[in-house]
N, C-alpha and C. Protein backbone atom coordinates (compact mmCIF):
# COMPACT_ATOMS: atom_id res chain seq x y z
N UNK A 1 8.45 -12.08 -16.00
CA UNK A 1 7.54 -12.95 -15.28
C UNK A 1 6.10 -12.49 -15.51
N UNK A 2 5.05 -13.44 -15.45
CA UNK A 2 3.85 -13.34 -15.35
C UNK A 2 3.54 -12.39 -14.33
N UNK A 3 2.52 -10.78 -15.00
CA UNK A 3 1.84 -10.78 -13.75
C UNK A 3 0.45 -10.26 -13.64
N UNK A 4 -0.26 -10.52 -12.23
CA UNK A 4 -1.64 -10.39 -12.44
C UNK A 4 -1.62 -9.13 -12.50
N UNK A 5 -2.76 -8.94 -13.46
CA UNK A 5 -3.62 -7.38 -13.21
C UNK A 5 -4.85 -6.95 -13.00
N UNK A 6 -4.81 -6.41 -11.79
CA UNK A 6 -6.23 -5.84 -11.08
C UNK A 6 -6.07 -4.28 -10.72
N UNK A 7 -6.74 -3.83 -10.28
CA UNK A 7 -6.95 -2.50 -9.36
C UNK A 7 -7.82 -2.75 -8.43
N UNK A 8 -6.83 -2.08 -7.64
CA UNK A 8 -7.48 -2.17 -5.83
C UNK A 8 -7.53 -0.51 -5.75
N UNK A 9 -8.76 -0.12 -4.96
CA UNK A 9 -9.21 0.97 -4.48
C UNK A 9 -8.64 1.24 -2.85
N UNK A 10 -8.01 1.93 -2.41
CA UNK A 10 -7.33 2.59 -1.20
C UNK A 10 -7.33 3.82 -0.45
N UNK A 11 -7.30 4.72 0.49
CA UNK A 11 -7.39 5.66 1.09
C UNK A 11 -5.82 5.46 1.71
N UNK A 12 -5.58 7.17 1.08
CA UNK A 12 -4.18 7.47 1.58
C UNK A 12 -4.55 8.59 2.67
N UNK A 13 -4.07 8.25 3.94
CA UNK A 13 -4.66 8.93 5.28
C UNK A 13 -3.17 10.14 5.87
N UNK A 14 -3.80 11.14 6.76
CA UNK A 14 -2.40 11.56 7.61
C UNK A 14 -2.49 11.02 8.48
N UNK A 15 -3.30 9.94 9.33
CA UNK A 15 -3.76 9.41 10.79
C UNK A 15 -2.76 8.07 10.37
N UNK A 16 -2.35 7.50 11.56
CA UNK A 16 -1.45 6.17 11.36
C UNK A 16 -2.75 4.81 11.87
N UNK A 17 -3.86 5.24 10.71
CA UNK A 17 -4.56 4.06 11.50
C UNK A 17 -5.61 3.52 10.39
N UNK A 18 -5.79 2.57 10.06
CA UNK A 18 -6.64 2.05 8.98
C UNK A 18 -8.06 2.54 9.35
N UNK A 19 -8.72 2.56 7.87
CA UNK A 19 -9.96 2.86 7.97
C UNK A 19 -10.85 1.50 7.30
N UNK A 20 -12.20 1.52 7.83
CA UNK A 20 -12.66 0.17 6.74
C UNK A 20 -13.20 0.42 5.76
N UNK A 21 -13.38 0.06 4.88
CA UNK A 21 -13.87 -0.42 3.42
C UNK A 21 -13.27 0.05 2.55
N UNK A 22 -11.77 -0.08 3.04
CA UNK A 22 -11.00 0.06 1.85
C UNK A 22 -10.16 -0.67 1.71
N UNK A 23 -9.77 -1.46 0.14
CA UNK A 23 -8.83 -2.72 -0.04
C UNK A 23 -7.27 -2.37 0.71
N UNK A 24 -6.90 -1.05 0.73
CA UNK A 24 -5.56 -0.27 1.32
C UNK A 24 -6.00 0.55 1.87
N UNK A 25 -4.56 0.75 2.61
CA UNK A 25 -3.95 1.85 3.52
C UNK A 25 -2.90 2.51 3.66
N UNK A 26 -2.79 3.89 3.01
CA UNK A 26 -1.37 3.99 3.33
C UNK A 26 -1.30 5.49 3.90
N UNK A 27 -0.36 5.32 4.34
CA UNK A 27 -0.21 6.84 5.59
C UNK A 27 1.26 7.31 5.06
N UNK A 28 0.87 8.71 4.97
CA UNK A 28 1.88 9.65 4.57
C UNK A 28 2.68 9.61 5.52
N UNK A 29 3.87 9.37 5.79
CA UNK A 29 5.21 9.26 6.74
C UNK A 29 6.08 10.22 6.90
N UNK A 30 6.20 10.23 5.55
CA UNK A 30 7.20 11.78 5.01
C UNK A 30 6.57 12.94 3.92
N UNK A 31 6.17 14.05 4.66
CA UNK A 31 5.78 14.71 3.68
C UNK A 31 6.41 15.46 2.52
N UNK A 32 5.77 16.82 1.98
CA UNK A 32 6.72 17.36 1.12
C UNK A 32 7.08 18.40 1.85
N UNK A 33 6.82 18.80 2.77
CA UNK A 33 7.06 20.24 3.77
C UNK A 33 8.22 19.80 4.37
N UNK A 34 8.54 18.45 4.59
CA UNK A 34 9.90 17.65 5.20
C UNK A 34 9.65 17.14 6.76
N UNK A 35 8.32 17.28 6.81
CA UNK A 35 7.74 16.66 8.11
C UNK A 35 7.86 15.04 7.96
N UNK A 36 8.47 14.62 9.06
CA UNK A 36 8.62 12.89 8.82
C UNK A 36 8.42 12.43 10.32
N UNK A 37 7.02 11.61 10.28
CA UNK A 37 6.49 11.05 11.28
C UNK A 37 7.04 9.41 11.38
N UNK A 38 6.90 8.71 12.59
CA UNK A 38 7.41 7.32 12.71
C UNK A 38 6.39 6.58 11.75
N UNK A 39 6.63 5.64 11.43
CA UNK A 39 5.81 4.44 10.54
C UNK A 39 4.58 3.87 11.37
N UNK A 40 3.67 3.88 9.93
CA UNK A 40 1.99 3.38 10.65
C UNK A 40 2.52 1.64 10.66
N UNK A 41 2.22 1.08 11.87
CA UNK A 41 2.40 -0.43 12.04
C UNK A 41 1.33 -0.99 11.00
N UNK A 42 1.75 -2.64 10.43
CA UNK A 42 0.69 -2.67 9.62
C UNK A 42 -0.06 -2.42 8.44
N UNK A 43 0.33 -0.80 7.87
CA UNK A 43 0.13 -0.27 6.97
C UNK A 43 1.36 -0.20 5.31
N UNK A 44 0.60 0.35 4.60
CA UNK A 44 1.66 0.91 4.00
C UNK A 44 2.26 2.20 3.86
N UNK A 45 3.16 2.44 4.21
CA UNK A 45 4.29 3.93 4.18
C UNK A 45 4.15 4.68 3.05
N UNK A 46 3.84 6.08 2.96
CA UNK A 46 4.16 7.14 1.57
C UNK A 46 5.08 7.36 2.09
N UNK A 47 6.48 7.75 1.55
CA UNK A 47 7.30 8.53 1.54
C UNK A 47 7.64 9.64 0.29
N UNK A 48 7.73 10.81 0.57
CA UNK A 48 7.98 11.49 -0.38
C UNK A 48 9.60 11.59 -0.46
N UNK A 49 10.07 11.57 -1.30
CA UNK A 49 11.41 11.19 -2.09
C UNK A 49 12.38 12.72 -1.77
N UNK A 50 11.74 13.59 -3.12
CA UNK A 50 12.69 14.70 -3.49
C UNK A 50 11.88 15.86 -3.65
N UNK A 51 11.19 16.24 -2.60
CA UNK A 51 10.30 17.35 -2.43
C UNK A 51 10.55 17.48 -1.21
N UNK A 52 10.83 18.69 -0.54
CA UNK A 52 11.18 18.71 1.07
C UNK A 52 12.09 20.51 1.10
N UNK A 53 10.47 21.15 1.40
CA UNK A 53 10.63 22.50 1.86
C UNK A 53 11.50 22.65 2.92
N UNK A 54 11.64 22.05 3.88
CA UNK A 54 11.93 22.14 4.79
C UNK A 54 13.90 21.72 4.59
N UNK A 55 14.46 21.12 4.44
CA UNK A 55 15.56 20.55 3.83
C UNK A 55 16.42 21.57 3.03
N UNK A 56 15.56 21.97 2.31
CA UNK A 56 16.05 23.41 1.38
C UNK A 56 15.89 24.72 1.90
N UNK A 57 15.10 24.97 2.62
CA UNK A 57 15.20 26.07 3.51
C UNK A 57 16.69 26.05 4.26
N UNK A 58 16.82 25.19 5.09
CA UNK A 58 17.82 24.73 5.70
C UNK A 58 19.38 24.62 4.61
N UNK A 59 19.30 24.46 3.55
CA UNK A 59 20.40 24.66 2.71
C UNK A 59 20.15 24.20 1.75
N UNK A 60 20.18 25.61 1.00
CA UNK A 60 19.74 25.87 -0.65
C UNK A 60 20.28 25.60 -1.40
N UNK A 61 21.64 25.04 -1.48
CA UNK A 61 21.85 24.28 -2.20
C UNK A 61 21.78 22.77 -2.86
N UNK A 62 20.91 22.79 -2.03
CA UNK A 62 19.75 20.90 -2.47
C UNK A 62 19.03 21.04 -3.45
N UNK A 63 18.33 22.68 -3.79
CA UNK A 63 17.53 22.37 -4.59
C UNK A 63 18.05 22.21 -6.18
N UNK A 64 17.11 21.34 -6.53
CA UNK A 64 17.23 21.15 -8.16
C UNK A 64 17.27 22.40 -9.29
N UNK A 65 17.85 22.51 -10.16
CA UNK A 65 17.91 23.96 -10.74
C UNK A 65 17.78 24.29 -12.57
N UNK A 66 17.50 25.16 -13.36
CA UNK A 66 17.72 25.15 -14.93
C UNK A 66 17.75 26.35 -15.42
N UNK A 67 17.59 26.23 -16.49
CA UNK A 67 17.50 27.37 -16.85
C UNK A 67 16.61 28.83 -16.88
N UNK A 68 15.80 28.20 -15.90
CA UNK A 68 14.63 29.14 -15.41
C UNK A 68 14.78 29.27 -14.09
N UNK A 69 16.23 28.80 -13.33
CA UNK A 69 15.83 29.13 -12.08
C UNK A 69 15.99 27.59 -11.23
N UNK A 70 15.82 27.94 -9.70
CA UNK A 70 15.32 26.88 -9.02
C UNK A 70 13.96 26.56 -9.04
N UNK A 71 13.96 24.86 -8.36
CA UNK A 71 13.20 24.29 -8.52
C UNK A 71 12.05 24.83 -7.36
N UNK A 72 10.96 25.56 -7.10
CA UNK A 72 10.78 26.18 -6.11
C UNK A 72 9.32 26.79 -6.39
N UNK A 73 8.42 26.33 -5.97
CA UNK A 73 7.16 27.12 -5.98
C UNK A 73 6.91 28.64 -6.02
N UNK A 74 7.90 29.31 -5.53
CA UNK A 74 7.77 30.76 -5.49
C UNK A 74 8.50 30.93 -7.08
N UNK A 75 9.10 30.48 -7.58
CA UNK A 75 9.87 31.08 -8.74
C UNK A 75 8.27 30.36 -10.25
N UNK A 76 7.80 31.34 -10.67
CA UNK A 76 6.91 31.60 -11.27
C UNK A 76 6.68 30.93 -12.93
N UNK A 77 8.80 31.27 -13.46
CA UNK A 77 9.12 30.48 -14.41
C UNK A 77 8.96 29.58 -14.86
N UNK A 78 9.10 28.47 -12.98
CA UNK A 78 8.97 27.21 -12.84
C UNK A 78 7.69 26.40 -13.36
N UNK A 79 6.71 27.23 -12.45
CA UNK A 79 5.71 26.56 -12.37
C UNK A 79 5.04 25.40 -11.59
N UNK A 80 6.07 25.05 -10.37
CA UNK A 80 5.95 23.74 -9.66
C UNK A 80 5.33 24.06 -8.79
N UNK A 81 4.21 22.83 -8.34
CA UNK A 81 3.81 22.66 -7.26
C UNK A 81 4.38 22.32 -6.06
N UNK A 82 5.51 21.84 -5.70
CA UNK A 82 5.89 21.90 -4.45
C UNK A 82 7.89 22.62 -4.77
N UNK A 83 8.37 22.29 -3.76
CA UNK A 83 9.95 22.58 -3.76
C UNK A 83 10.67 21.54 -4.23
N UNK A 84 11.50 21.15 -4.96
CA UNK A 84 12.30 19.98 -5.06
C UNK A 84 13.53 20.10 -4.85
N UNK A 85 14.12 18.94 -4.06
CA UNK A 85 15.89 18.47 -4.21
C UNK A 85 15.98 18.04 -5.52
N UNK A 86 17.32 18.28 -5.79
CA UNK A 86 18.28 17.46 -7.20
C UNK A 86 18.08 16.07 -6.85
N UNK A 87 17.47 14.96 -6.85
CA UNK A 87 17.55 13.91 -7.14
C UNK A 87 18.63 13.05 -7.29
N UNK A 88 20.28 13.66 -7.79
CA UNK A 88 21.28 13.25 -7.72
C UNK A 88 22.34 13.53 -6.26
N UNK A 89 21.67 14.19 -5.30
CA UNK A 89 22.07 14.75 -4.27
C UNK A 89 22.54 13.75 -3.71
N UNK A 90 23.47 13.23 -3.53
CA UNK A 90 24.06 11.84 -2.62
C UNK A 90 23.97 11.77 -1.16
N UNK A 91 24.20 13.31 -0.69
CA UNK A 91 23.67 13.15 0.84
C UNK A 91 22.08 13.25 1.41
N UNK A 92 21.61 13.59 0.39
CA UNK A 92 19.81 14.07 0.39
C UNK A 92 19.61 12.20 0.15
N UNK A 93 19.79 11.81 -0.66
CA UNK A 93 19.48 10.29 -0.85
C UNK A 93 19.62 9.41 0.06
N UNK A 94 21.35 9.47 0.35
CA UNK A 94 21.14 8.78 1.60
C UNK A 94 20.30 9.02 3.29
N UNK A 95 19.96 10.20 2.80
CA UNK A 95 18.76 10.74 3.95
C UNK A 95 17.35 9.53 4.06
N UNK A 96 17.23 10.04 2.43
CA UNK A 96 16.18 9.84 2.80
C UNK A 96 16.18 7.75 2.12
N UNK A 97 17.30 7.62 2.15
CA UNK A 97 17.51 5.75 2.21
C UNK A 97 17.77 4.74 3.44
N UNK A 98 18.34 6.27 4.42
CA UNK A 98 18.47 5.66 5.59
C UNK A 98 16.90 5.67 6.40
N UNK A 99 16.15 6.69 5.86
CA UNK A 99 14.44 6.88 6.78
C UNK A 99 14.01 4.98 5.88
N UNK A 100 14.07 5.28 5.00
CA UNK A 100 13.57 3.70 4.46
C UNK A 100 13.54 2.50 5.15
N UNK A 101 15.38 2.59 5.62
CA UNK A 101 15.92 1.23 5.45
C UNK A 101 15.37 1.15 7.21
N UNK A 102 15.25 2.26 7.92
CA UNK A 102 15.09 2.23 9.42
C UNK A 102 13.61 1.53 9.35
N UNK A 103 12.46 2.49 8.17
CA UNK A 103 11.16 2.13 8.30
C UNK A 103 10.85 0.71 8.28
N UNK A 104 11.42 0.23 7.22
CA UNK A 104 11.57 -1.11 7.04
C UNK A 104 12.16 -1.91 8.21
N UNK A 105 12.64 -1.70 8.72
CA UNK A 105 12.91 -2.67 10.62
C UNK A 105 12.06 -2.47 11.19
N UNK A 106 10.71 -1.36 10.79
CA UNK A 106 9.22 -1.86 11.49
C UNK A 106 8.34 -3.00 11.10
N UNK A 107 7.24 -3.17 12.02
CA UNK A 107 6.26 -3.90 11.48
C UNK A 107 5.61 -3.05 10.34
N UNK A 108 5.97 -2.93 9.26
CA UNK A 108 5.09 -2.21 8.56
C UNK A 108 4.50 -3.16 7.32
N UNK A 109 4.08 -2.87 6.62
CA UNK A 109 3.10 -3.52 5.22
C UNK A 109 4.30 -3.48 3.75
N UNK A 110 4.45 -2.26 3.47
CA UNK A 110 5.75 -1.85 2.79
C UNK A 110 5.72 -0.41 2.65
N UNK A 111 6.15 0.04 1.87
CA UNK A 111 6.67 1.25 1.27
C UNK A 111 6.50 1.84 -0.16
N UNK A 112 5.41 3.06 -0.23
CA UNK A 112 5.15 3.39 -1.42
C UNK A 112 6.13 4.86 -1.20
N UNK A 113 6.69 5.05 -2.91
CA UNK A 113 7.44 6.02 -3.22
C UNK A 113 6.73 7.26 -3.66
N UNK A 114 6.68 8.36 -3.42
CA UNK A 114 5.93 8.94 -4.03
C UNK A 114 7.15 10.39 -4.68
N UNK A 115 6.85 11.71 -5.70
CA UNK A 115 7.63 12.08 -6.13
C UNK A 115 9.41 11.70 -6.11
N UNK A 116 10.04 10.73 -6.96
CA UNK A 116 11.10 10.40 -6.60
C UNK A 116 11.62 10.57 -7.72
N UNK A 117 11.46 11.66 -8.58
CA UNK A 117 11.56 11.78 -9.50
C UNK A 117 12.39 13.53 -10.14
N UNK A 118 12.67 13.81 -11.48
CA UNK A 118 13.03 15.10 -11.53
C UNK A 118 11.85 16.28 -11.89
N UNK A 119 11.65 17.68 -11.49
CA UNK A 119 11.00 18.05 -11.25
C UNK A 119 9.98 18.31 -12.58
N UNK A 120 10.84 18.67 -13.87
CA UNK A 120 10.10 18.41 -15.01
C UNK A 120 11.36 18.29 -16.31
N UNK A 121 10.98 18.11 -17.18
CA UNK A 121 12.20 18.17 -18.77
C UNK A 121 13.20 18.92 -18.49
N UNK A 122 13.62 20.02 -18.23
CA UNK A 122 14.59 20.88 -17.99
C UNK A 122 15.37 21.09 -16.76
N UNK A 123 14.88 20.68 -15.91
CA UNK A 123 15.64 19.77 -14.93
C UNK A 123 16.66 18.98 -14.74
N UNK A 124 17.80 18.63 -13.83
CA UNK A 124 17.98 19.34 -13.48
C UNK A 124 19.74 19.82 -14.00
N UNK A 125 20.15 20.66 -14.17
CA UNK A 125 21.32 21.36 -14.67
C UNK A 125 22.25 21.89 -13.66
N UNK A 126 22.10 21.29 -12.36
CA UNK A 126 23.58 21.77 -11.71
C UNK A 126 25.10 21.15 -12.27
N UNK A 127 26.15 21.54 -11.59
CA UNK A 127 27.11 20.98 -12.17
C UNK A 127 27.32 19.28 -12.10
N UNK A 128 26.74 18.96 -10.88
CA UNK A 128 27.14 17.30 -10.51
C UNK A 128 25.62 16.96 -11.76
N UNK A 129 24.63 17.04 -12.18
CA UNK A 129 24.03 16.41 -13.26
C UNK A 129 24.65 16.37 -14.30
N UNK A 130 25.44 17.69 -14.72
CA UNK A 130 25.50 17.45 -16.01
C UNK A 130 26.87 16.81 -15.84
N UNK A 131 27.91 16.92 -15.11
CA UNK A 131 29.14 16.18 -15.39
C UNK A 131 28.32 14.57 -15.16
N UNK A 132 27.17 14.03 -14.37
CA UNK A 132 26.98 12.99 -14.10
C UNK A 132 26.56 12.53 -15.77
N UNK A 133 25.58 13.04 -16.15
CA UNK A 133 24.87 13.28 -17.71
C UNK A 133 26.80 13.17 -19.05
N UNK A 134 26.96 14.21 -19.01
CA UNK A 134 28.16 14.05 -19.83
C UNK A 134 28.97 12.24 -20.10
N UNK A 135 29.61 12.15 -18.58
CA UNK A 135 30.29 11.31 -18.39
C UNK A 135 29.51 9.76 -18.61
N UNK A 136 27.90 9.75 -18.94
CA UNK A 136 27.27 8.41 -19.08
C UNK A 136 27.34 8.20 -20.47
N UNK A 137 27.84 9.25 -21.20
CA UNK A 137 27.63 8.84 -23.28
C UNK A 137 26.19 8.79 -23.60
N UNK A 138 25.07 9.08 -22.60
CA UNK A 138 23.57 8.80 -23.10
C UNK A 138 22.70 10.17 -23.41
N UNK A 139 21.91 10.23 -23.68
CA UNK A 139 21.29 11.17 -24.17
C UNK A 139 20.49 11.49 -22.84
N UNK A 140 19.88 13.12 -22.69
CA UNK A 140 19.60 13.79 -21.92
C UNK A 140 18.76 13.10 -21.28
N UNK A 141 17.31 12.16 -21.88
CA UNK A 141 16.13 11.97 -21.60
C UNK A 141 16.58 10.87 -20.95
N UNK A 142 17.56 9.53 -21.77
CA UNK A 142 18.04 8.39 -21.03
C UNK A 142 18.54 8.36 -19.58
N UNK A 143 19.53 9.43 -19.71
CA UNK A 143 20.95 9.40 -18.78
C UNK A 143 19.83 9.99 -17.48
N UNK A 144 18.37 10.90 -17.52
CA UNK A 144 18.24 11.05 -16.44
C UNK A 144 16.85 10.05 -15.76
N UNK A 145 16.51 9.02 -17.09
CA UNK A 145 15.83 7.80 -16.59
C UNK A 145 16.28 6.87 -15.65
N UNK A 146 17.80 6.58 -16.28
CA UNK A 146 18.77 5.64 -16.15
C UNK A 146 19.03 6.13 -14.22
N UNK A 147 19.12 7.63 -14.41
CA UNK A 147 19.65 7.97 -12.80
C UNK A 147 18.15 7.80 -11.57
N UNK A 148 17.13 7.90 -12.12
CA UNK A 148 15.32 7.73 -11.18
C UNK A 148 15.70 6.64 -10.71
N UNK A 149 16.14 5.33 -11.82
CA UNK A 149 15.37 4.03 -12.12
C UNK A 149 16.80 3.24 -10.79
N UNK A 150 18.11 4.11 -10.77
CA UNK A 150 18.84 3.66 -10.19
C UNK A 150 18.77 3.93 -8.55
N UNK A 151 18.00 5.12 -8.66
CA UNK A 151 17.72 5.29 -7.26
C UNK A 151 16.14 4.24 -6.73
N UNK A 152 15.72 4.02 -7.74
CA UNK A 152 14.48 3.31 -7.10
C UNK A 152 14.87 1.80 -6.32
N UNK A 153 16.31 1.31 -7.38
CA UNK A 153 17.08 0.25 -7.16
C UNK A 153 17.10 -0.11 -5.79
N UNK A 154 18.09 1.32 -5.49
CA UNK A 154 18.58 1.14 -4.11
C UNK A 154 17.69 1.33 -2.74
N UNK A 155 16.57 2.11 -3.48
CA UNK A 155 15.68 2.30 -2.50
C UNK A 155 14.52 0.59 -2.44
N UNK A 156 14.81 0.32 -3.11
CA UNK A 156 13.87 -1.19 -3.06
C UNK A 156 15.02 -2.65 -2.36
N UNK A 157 16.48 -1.97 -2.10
CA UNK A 157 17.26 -3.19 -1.54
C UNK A 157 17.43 -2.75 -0.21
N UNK A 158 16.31 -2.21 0.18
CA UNK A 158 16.50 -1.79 1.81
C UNK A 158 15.18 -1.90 2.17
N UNK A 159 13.45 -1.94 1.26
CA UNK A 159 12.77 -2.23 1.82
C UNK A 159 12.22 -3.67 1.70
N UNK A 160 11.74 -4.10 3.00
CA UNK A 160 11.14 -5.44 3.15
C UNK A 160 9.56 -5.60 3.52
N UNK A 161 8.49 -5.97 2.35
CA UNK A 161 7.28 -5.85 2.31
C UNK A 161 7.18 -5.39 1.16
N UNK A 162 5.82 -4.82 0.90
CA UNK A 162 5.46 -4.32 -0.30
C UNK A 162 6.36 -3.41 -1.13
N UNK A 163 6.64 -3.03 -2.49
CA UNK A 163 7.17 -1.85 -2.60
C UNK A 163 6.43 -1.56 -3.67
N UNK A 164 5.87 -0.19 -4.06
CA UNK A 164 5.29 0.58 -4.73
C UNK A 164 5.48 1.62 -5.10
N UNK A 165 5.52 2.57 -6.01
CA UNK A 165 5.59 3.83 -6.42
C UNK A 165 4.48 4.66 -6.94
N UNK A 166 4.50 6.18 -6.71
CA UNK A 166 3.00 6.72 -7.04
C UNK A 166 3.25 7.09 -8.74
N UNK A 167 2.37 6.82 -9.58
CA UNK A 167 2.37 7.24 -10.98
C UNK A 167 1.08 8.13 -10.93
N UNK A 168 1.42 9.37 -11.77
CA UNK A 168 0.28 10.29 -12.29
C UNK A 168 -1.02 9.79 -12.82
N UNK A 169 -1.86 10.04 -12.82
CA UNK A 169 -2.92 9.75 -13.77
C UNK A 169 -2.67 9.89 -15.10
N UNK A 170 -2.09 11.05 -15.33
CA UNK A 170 -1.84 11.09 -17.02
C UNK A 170 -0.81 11.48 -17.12
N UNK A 171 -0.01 10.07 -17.10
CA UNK A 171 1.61 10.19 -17.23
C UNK A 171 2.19 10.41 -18.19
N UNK A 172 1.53 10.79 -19.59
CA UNK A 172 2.17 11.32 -20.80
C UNK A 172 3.43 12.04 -20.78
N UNK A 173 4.58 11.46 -21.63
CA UNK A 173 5.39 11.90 -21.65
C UNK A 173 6.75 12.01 -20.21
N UNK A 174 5.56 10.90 -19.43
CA UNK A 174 6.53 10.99 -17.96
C UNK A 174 8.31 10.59 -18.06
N UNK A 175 8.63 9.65 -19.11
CA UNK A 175 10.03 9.62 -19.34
C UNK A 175 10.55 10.53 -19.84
N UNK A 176 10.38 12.19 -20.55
CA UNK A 176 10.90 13.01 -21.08
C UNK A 176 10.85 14.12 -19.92
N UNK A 177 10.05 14.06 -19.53
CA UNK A 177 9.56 15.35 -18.30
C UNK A 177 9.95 15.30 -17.03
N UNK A 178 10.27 14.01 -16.80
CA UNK A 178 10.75 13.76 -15.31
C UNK A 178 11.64 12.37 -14.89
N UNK A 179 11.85 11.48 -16.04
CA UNK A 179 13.00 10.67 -16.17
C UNK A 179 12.33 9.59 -15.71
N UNK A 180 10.81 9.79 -15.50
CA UNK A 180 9.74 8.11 -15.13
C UNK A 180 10.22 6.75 -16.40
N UNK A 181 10.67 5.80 -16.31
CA UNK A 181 10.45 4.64 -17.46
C UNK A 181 10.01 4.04 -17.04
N UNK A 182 8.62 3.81 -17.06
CA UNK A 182 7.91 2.62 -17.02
C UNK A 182 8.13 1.07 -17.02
N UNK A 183 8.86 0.97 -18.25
CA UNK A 183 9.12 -0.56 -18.12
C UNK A 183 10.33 -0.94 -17.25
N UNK A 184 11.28 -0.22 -16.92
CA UNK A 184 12.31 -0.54 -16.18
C UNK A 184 11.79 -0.52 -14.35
N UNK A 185 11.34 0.62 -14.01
CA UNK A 185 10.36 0.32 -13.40
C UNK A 185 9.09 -0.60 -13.05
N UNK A 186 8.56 -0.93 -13.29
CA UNK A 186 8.04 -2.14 -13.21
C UNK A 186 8.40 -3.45 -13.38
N UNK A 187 9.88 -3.49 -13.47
CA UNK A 187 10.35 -4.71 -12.95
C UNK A 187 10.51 -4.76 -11.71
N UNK A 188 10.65 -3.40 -10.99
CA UNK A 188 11.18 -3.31 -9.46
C UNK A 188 9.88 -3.44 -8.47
N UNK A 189 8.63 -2.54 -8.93
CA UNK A 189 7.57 -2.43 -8.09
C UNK A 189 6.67 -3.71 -8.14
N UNK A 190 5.96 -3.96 -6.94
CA UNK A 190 4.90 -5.38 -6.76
C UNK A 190 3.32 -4.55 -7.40
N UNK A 191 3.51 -2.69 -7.75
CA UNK A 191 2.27 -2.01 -8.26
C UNK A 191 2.31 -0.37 -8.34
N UNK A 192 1.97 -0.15 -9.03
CA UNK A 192 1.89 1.61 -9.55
C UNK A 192 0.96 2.31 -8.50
N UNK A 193 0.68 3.09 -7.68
CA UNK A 193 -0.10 3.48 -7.18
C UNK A 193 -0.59 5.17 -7.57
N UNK A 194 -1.79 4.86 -7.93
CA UNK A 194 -2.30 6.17 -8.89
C UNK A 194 -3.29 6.82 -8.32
N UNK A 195 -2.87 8.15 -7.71
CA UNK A 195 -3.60 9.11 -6.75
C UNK A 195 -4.47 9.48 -7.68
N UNK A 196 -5.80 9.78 -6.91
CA UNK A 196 -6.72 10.52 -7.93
C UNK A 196 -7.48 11.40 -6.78
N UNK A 197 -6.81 12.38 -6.83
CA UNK A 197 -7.27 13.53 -5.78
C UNK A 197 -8.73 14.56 -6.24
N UNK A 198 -9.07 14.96 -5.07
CA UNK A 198 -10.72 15.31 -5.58
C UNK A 198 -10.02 17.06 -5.91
């Protein structure tokens, strides 16, 4: 389908309350520390996906893992900026599909996705990826596009209003590094939302 293209300028807030002179609004809901506040009325929702210190503290076996280790800010190998879940985690998903599908029975605007993704290329190698990986016949980079693009699925048949996802500024290479596909993706989202932090 046809679609328009513009850019709209927005302020992503921690306050559940619009500010003026900006085309958007969206309020962080769920952080990456695993703090999850009720929905800004009105607005649009960040939710963070598969980052959640807090979740993995609580049981370490959520986090995403490779050959360098877990996925984990303290492990040095890594190199990551925050903590990540495995992404294929079925009870972590439905966690965080049921915060969605609840948010969405608010008055809200819609729902932007933010990290919902794997933590980088080597990522992630527990046993349920790779038997998941094995058993698809696709190649490493596909089989873990194919698994983002399926969770974005399900996470977009539970919200009602906007739906959006956050893309990097310089997403080079984002389908090899973290299983982003663009074009499959963007059949699902109404817009890319691209942080540009000071």
């Amino acid at each position: 389908r046809a679609r328009q293209k513009c850019m709209k300028v927005g302020l992503v807030t921690y306050a559940p309350e619009k500010v003026e002179g900006y085309e958007m609004n969206v309020y962080y809901s769920k952080s990456v520390d695993g703090q999850v506040f009720p929905p800004a009325k009105e607005m649009q929702n960040d939710v963070t996906c598969f980052c959640d210190a807090k979740a993995i503290r609580e049981d370490p076996s959520l986090v995403a893992v490779s050959k360098n280790g877990p996925a984990l800010r303290k492990n040095r190998k890594a190199n990551l900026a925050f903590d990540y879940v495995c992404p294929t985690n079925p009870t972590y998903q439905t966690k965080v599909l049921d915060y969605i599908k609840n948010m969405s029975e608010e008055n809200i605007e819609g729902v932007t996705l933010n990290l919902y993704h794997f933590p980088e290329q080597e990522f992630c190698t527990c046993p349920r990826c790779v038997e998941q990986w094995r058993q698809s016949g696709l190649n490493w980079t596909d089989w873990r596009a194919q698994a983002i693009t399926s969770f974005l699925k399900k996470a977009k048949s539970h919200i009602k209003g906007t739906f959006a996802v956050e893309m990097f500024p310089d997403p080079l290479m984002a389908k090899e590094r973290f299983g982003i596909d663009f074009e499959a993706i963007a059949e699902l989202v109404d817009y890319f939302h691209v942080p540009l932090s000071a």
